[in-house]
Structure formats: C-alpha cells, structure tokens
C-alpha atoms as a PDB file:
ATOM      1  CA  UNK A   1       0.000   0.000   0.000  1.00  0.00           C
ATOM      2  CA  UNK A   2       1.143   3.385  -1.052  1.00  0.00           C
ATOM      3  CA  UNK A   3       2.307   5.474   2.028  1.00  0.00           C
ATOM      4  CA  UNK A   4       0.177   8.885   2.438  1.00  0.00           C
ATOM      5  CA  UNK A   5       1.631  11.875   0.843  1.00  0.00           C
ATOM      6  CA  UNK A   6       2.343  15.368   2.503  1.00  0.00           C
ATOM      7  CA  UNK A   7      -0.350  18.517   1.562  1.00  0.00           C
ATOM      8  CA  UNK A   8       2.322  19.977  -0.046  1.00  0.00           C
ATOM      9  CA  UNK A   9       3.209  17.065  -2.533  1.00  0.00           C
ATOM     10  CA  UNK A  10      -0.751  16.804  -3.264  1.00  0.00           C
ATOM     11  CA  UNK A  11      -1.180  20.137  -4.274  1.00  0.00           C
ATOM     12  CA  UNK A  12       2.147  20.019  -6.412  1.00  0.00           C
ATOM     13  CA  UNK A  13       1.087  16.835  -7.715  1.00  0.00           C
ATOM     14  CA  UNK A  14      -2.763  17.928  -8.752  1.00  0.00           C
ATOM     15  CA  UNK A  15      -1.716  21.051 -10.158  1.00  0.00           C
ATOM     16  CA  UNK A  16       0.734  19.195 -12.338  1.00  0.00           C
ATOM     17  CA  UNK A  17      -2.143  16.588 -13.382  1.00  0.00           C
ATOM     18  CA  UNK A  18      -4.938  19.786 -13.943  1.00  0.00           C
ATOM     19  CA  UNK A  19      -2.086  21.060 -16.449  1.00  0.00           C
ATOM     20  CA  UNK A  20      -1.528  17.116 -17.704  1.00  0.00           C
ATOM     21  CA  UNK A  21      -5.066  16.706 -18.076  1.00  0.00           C
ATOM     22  CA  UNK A  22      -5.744  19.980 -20.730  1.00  0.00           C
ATOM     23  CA  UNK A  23      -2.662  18.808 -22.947  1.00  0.00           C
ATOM     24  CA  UNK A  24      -4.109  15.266 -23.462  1.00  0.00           C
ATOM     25  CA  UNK A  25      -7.218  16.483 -23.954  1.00  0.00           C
ATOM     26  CA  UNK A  26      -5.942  18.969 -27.009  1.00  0.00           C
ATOM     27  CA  UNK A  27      -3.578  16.341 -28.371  1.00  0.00           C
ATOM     28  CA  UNK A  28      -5.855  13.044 -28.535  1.00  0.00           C
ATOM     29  CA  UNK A  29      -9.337  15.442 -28.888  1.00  0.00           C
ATOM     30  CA  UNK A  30     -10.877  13.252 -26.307  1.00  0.00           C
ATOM     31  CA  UNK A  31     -14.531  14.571 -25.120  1.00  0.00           C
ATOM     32  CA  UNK A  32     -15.267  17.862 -23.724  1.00  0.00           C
ATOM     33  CA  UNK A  33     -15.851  16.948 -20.243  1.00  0.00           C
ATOM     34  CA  UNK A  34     -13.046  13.805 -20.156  1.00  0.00           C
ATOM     35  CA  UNK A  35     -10.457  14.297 -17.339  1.00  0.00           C
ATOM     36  CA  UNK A  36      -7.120  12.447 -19.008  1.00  0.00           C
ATOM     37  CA  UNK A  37      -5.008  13.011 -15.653  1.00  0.00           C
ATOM     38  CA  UNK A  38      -2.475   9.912 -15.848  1.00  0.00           C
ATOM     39  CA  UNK A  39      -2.862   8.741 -19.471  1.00  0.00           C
ATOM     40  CA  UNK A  40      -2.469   4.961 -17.810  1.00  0.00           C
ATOM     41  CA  UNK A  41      -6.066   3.603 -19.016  1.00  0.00           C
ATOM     42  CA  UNK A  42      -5.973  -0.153 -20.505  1.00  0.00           C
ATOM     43  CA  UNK A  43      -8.603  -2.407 -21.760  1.00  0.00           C
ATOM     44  CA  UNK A  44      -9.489  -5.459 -20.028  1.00  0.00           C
ATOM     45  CA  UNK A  45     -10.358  -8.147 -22.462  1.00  0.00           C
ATOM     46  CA  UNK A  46     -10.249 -11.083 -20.042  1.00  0.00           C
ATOM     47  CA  UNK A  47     -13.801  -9.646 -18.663  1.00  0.00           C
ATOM     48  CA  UNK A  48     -14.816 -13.404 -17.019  1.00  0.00           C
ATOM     49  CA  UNK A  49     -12.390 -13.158 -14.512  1.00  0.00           C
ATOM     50  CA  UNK A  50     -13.146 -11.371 -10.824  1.00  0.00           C
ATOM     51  CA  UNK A  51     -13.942  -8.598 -10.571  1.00  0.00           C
ATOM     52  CA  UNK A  52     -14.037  -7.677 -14.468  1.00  0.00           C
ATOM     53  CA  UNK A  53     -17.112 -10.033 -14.587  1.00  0.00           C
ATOM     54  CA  UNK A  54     -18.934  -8.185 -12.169  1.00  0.00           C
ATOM     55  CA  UNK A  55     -18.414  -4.677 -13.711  1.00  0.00           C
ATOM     56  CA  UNK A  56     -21.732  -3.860 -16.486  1.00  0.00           C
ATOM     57  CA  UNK A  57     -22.602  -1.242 -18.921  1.00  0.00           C
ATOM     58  CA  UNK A  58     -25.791   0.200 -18.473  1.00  0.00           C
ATOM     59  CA  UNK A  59     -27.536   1.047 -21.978  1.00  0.00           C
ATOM     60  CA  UNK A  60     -29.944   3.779 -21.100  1.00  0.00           C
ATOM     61  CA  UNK A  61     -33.161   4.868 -22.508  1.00  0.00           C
ATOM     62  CA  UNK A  62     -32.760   5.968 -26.161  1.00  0.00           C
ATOM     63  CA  UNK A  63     -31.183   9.432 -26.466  1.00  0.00           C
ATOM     64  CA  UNK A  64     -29.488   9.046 -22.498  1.00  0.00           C
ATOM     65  CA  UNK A  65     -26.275   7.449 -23.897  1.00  0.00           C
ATOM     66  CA  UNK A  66     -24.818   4.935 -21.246  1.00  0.00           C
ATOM     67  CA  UNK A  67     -23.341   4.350 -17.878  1.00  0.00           C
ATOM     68  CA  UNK A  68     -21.393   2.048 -16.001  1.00  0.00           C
ATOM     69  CA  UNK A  69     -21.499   0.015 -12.558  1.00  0.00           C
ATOM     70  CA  UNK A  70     -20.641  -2.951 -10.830  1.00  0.00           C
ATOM     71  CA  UNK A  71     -22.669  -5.934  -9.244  1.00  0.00           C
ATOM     72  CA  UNK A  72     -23.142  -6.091  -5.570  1.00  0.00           C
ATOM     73  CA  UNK A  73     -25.547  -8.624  -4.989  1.00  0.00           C
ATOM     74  CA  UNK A  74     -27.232 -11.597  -7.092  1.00  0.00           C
ATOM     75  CA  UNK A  75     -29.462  -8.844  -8.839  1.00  0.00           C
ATOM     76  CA  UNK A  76     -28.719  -5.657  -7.652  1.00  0.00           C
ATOM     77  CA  UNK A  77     -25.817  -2.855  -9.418  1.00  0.00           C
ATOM     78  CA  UNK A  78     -25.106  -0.079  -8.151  1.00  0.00           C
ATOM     79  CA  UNK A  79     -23.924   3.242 -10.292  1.00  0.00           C
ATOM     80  CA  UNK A  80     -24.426   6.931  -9.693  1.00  0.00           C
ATOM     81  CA  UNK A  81     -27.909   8.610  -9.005  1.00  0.00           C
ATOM     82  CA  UNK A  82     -27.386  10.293 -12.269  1.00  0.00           C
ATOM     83  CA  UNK A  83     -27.709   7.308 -14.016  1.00  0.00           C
ATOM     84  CA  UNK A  84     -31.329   6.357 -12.693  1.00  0.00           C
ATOM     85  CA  UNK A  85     -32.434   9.841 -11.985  1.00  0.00           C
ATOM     86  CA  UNK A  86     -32.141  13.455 -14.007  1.00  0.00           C
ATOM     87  CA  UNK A  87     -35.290  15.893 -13.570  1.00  0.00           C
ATOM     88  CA  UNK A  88     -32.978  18.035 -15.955  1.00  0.00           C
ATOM     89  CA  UNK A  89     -33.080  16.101 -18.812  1.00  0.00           C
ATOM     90  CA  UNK A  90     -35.557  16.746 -21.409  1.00  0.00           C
ATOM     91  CA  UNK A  91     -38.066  14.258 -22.212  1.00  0.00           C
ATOM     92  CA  UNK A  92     -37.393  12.246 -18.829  1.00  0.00           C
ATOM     93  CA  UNK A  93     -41.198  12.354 -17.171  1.00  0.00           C
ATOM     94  CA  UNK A  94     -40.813  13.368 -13.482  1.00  0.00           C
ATOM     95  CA  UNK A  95     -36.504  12.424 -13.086  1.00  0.00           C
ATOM     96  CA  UNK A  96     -36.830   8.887 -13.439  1.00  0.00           C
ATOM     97  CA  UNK A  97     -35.403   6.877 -16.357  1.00  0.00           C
ATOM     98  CA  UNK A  98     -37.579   4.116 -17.478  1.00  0.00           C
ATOM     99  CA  UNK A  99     -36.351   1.092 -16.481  1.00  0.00           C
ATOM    100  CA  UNK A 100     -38.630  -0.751 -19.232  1.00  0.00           C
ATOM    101  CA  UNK A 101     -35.684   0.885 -21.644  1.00  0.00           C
ATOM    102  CA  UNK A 102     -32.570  -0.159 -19.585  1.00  0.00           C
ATOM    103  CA  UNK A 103     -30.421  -3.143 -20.500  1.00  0.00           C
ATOM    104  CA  UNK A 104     -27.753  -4.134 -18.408  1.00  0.00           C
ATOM    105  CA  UNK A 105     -24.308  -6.449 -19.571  1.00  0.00           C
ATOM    106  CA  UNK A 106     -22.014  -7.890 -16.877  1.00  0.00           C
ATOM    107  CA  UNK A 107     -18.800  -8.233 -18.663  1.00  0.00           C
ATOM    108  CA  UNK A 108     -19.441  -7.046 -21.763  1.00  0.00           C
ATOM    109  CA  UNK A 109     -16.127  -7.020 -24.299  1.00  0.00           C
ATOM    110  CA  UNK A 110     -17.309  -5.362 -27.565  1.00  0.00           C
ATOM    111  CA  UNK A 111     -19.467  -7.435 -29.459  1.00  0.00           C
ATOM    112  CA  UNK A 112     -19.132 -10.297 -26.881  1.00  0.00           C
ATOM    113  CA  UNK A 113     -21.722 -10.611 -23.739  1.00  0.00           C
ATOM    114  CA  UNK A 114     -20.371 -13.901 -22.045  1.00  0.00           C
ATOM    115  CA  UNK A 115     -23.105 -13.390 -19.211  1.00  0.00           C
ATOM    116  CA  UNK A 116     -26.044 -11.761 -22.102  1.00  0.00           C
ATOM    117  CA  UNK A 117     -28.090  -8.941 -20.526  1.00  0.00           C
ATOM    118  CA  UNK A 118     -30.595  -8.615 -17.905  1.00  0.00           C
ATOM    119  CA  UNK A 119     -33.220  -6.195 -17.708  1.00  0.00           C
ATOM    120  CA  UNK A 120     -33.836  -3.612 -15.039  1.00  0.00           C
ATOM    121  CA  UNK A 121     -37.473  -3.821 -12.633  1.00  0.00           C
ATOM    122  CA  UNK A 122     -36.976  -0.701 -10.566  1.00  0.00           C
ATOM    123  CA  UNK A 123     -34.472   1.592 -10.017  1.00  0.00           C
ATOM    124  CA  UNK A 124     -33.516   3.749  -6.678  1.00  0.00           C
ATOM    125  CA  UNK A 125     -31.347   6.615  -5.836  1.00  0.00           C
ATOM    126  CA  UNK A 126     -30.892   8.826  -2.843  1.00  0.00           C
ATOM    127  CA  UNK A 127     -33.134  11.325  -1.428  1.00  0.00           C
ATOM    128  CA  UNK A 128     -29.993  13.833  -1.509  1.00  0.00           C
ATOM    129  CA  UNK A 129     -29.540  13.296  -4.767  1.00  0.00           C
ATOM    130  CA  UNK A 130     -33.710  13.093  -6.052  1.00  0.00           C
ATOM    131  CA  UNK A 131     -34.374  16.190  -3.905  1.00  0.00           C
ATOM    132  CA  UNK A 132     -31.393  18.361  -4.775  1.00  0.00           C
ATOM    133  CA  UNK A 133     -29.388  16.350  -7.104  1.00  0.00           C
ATOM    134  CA  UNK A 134     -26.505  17.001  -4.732  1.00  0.00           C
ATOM    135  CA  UNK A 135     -22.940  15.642  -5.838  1.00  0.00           C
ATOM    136  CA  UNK A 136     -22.762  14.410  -2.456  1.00  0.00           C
ATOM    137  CA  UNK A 137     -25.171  11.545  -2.939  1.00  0.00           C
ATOM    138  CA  UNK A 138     -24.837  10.671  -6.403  1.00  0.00           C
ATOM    139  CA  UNK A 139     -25.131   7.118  -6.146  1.00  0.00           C
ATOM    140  CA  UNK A 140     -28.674   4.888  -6.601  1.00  0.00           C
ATOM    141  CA  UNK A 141     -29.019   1.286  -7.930  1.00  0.00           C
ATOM    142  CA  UNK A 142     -30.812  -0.727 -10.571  1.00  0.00           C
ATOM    143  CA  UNK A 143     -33.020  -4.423  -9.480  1.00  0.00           C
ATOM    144  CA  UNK A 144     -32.474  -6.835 -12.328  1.00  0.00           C
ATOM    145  CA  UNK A 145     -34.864  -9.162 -13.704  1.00  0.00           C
ATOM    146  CA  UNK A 146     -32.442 -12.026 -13.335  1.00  0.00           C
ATOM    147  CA  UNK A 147     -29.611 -12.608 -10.711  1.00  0.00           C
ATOM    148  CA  UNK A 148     -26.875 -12.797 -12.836  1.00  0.00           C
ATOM    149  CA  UNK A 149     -24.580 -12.269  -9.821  1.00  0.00           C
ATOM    150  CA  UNK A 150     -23.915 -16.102  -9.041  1.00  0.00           C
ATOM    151  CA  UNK A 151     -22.252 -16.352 -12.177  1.00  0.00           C
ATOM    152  CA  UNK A 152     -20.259 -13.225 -12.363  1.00  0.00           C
ATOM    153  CA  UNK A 153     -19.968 -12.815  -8.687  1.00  0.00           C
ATOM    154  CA  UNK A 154     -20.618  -9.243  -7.483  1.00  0.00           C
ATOM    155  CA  UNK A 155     -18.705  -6.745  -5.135  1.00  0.00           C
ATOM    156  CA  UNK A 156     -18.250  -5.999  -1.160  1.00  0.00           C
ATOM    157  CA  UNK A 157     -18.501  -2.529  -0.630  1.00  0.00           C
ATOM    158  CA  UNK A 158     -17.544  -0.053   2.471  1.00  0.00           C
ATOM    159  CA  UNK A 159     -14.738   3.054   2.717  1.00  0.00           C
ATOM    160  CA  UNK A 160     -11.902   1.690   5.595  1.00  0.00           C
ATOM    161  CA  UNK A 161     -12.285   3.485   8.592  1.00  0.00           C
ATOM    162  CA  UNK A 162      -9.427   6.416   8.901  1.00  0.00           C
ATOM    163  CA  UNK A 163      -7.362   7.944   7.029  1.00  0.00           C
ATOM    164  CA  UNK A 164      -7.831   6.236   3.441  1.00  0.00           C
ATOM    165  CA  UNK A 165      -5.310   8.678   1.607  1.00  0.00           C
ATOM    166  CA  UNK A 166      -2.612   6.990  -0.355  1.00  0.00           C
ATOM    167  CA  UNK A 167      -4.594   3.664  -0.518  1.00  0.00           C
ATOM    168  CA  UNK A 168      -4.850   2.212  -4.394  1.00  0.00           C
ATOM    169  CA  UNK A 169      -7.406   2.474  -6.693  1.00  0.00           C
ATOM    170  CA  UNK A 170      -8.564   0.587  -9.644  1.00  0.00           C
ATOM    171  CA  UNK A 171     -11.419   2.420 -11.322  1.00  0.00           C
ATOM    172  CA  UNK A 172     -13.387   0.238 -14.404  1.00  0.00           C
ATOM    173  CA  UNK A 173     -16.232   0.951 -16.658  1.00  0.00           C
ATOM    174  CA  UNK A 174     -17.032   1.067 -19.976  1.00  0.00           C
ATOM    175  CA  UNK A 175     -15.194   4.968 -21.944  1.00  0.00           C
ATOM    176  CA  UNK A 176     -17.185   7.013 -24.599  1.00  0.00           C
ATOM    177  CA  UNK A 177     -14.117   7.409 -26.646  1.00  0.00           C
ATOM    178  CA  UNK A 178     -12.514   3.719 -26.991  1.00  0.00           C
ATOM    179  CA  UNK A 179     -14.486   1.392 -29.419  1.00  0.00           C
ATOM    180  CA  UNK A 180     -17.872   0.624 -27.725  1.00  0.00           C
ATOM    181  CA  UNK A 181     -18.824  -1.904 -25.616  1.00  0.00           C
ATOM    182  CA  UNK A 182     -15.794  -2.370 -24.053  1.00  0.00           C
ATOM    183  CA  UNK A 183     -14.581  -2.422 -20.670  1.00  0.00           C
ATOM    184  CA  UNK A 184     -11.277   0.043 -19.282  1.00  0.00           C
ATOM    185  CA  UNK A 185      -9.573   0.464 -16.189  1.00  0.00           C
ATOM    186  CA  UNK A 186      -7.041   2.930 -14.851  1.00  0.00           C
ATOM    187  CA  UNK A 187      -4.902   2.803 -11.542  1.00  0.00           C
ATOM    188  CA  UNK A 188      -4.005   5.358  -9.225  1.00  0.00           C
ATOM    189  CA  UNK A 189      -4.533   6.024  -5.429  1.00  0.00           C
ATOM    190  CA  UNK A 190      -6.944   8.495  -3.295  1.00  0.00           C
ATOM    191  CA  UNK A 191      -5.557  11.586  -3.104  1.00  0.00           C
ATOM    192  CA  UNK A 192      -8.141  13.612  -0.864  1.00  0.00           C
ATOM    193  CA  UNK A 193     -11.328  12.871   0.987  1.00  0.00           C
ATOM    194  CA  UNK A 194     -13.964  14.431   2.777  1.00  0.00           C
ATOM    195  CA  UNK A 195     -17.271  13.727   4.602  1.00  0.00           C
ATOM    196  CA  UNK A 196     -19.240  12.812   1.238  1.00  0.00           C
ATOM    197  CA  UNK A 197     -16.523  12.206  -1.241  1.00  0.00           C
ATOM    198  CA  UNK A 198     -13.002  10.434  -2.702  1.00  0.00           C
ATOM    199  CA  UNK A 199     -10.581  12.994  -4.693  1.00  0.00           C
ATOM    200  CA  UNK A 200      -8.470  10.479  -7.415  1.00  0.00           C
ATOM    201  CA  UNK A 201      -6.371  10.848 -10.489  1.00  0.00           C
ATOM    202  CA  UNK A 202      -7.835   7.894 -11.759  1.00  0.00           C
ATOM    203  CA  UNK A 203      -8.572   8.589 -16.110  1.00  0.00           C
ATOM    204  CA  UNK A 204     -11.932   9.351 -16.872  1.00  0.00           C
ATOM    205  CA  UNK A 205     -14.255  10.046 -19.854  1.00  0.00           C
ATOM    206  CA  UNK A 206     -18.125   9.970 -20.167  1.00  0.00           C
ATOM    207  CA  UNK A 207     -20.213   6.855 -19.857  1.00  0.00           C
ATOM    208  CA  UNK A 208     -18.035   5.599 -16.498  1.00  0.00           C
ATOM    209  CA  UNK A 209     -20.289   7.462 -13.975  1.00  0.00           C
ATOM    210  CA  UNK A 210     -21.562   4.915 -11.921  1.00  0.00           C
ATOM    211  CA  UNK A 211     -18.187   2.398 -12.086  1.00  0.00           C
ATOM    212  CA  UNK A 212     -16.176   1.091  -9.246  1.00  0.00           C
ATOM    213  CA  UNK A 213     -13.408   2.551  -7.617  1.00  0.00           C
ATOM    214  CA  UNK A 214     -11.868  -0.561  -6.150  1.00  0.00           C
ATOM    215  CA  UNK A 215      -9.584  -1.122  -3.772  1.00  0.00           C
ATOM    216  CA  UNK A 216      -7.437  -4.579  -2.471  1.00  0.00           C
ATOM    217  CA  UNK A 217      -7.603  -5.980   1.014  1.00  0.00           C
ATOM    218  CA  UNK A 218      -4.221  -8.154  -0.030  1.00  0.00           C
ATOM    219  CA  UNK A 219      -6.792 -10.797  -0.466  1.00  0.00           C
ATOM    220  CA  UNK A 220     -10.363  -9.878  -1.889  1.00  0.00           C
ATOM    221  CA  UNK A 221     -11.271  -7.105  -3.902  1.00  0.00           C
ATOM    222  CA  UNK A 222     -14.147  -4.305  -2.294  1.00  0.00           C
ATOM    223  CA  UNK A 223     -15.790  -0.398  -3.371  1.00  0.00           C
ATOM    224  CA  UNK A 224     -14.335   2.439  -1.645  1.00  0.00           C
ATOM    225  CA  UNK A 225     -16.555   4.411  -3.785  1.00  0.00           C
ATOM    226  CA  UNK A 226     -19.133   5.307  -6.534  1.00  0.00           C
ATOM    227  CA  UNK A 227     -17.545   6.967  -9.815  1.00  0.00           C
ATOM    228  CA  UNK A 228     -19.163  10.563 -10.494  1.00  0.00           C
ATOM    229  CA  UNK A 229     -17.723  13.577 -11.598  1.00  0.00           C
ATOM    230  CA  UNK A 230     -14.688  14.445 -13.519  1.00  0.00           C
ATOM    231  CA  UNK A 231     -12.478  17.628 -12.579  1.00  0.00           C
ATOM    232  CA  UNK A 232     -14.674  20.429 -12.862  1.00  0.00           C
ATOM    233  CA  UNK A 233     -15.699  23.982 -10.613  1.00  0.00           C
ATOM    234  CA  UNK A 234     -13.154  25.941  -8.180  1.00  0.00           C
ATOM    235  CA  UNK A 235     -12.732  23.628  -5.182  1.00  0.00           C
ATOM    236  CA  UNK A 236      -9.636  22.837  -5.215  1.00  0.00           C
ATOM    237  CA  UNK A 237     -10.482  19.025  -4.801  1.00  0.00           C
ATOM    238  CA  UNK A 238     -12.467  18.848  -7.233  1.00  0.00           C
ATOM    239  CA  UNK A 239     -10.598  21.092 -10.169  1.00  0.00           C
ATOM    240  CA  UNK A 240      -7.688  19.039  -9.493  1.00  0.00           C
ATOM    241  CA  UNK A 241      -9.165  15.670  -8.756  1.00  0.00           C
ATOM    242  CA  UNK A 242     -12.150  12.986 -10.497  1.00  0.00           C
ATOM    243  CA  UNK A 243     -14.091  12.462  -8.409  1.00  0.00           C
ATOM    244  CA  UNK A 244     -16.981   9.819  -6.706  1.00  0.00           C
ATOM    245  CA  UNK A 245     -19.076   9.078  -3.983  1.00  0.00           C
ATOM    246  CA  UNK A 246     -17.336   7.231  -0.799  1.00  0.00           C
ATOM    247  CA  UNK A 247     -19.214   4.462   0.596  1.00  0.00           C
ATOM    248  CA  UNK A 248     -19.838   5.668   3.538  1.00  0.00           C
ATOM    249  CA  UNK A 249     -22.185   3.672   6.488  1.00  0.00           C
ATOM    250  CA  UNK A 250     -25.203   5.854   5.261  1.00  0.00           C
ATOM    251  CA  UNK A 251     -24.389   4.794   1.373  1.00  0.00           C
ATOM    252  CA  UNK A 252     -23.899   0.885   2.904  1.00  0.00           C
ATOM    253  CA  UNK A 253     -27.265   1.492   4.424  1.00  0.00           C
ATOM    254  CA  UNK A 254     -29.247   2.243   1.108  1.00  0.00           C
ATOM    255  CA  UNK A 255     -27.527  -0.155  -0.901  1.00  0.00           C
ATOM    256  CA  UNK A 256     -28.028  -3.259   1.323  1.00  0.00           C
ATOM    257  CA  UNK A 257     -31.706  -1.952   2.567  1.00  0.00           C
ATOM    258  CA  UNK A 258     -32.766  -1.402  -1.240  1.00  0.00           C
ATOM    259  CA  UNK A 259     -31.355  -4.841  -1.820  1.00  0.00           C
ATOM    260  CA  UNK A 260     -33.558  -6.575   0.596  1.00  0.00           C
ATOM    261  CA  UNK A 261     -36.634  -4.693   1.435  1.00  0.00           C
ATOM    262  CA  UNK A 262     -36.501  -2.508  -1.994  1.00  0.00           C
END
C-alpha cells in the first residue's frame, strides 16, 4: 500500500495533473468533459475473470447514452444517481429513467456478452440526490430481472475506517471514446477525501459514472466508492481531482436496505 503523501506534494502533484489533463485532452481530442489526468487507461479483455465479470454497462433509454457500474448482490448494481435519476433532462417524465428501456451487460467485451443482458425492474437513488441532485449523494441502484450475480460474482462494498489517503485504486467501466462496448480500467490512489466524497487521479471520460473505484484488502477485492464527476468547478479538490461518492455507512445502508426490502 502506497504510504500517504504530505499537503504539499498533493497540491504540487494535482496542479501538475490539472495542467496534464488539458494537454491530453488537445492532443488526442478526447470529449469535452473527459479528465485524461495519468494517461495509464488499458482495456481489459479477459472480462470473465473477478472482478471484471462483475463490472456492467448500463444502456440507457434511447437518447441518455450509457453508464457504467458494478454488481453487488445476485441482482442488484449499483452506479451513480445520475444514471437512474435526471429531472434536468428533457423528455425524462418526473426524473426517473424508465427502467422498461434499460439493459444491463455484466462483462461485456465489444461485441461479446459472455453473461447476455438482464433487464432492469426498478431503479432507486438517494433522497440527496432526487431532492437536490446534490454531488454528495450521487449514487442509486438498478433491481435486475435475473440474478446474474452467481455467475459473475458481485462486489463488497464499504470506505476503511481512517485515514484512506494513499490507498490504491482501480477504477473500471465502460469509456465514450474507446471502441464501444468495451470495458477500461485505470490505476491510481486516493488523493483527498472528505465527509461525502473520494478525490483520485484515476482517467476518466463519459459513460463511467456509476463504475467502481476498487480497492485490495491483499486478499479480496471491495468499493471504496461510486464513480461521479470528472475535474470540474473551483474547489480545489475537485478542479484538481475525479471524483466519486465514498461508501460511507449511510451509502452501505441504502444499498443493502434497497437490496432486501426494496
């Protein structure tokens, strides 16, 4: 495990990545709102094997584009709230995306779908992020109408307690701007945290909101948090940092009460 960095390093470090992140973005033309930090992204073909299998792309309603997130139960994913909920979007009646129009594929690797696709029932989110659409609780989950999660196993999820700066991450989903369909990670470590959120140079484009920023017990794989938000505003955590939701007790709480009692 990476030891923790000092303040001063962090800032030198994100400024350095902020000014990283515009040059890739002008030399490979990647999207408008991609963070590039680290350049370090690779594809995963072998998408069978733990935990790759239990990552999915979400295929949205027509006209929403996709998402990404990660089984943590036989039939449940979770993924951000913005993937399930958007009262901002035009032509989405009352927030909600309907579910009818959702398809989600565990392991997907281009054209290949070892596990096929599962429908979605019901979807939830947060009341932080349906009332306000707060950043803070960007995070909801999709029921599936199969539980494809004893095949492709799915994901134990919780933030350490203390101090989780300078742990790894692994963040995986499914990029907007490598051929479609297929699944990318990136490695880096937390850089910053705070009550809601985890601050990372992990790569990111669109269409990976909602994937898993893992982390390694030395023996299992588990979710520190919920991929959001690329760099963007004047906080200094997040115009230097992408960004996600920690799994915090509360976020535990929703996911594992929506699971049973949803």
């Amino acid at each position: 495990m990476k030891s923790a960095n000092s303040l001063r390093t962090r800032w030198a470090r994100s400024a350095l990545g902020g000014l990283v992140a515009v040059l890739m973005m002008l030399v490979f033309s990647a999207p408008s709102d991609a963070t590039i930090i680290l350049g370090n992204r690779y594809q995963v073909t072998a998408t069978t094997t733990f935990p790759y299998s239990a990552v999915v792309e979400i295929v949205l309603p027509a006209g929403l584009g996709r998402c990404s997130g990660w089984m943590y139960a036989p039939s449940m994913v979770a993924t951000a709230g913005h993937c399930v909920y958007d009262r901002s979007l035009n032509g989405v009646s009352g927030g909600w995306f309907d579910t009818a129009q959702m398809t989600v594929y565990p392991g997907r690797n281009g054209t290949s779908t070892p596990y096929g696709s599962c429908g979605v029932v019901k979807s939830y989110a947060s009341n932080g992020w349906t009332y306000n659409q707060d950043e803070r609780y960007d995070y909801g989950a999709l029921r599936l109408n199969c539980t494809i999660g004893y095949y492709t196993n799915w994901l134990d999820y919780g933030a350490p307690a203390g101090d989780i700066v300078g742990y790894p991450t692994r963040l995986c989903g499914y990029p907007s701007d490598k051929t479609i369909d297929t699944q990318w990670c990136s490695d880096d470590e937390i850089w910053a945290t705070d009550a809601y959120q985890a601050y990372y140079e992990n790569d990111t484009v669109p269409r990976m909101s909602g994937g898993p920023v893992l982390g390694w017990t030395g023996s299992a794989w588990y979710v520190m948090a919920i991929h959001t938000m690329p760099v963007h505003g004047t906080a200094w955590n997040h115009a230097s940092f992408n960004h996600g939701t920690l799994i915090t007790s509360a976020v535990s709480n929703d996911l594992h009460n929506w699971d049973l009692f949803g």
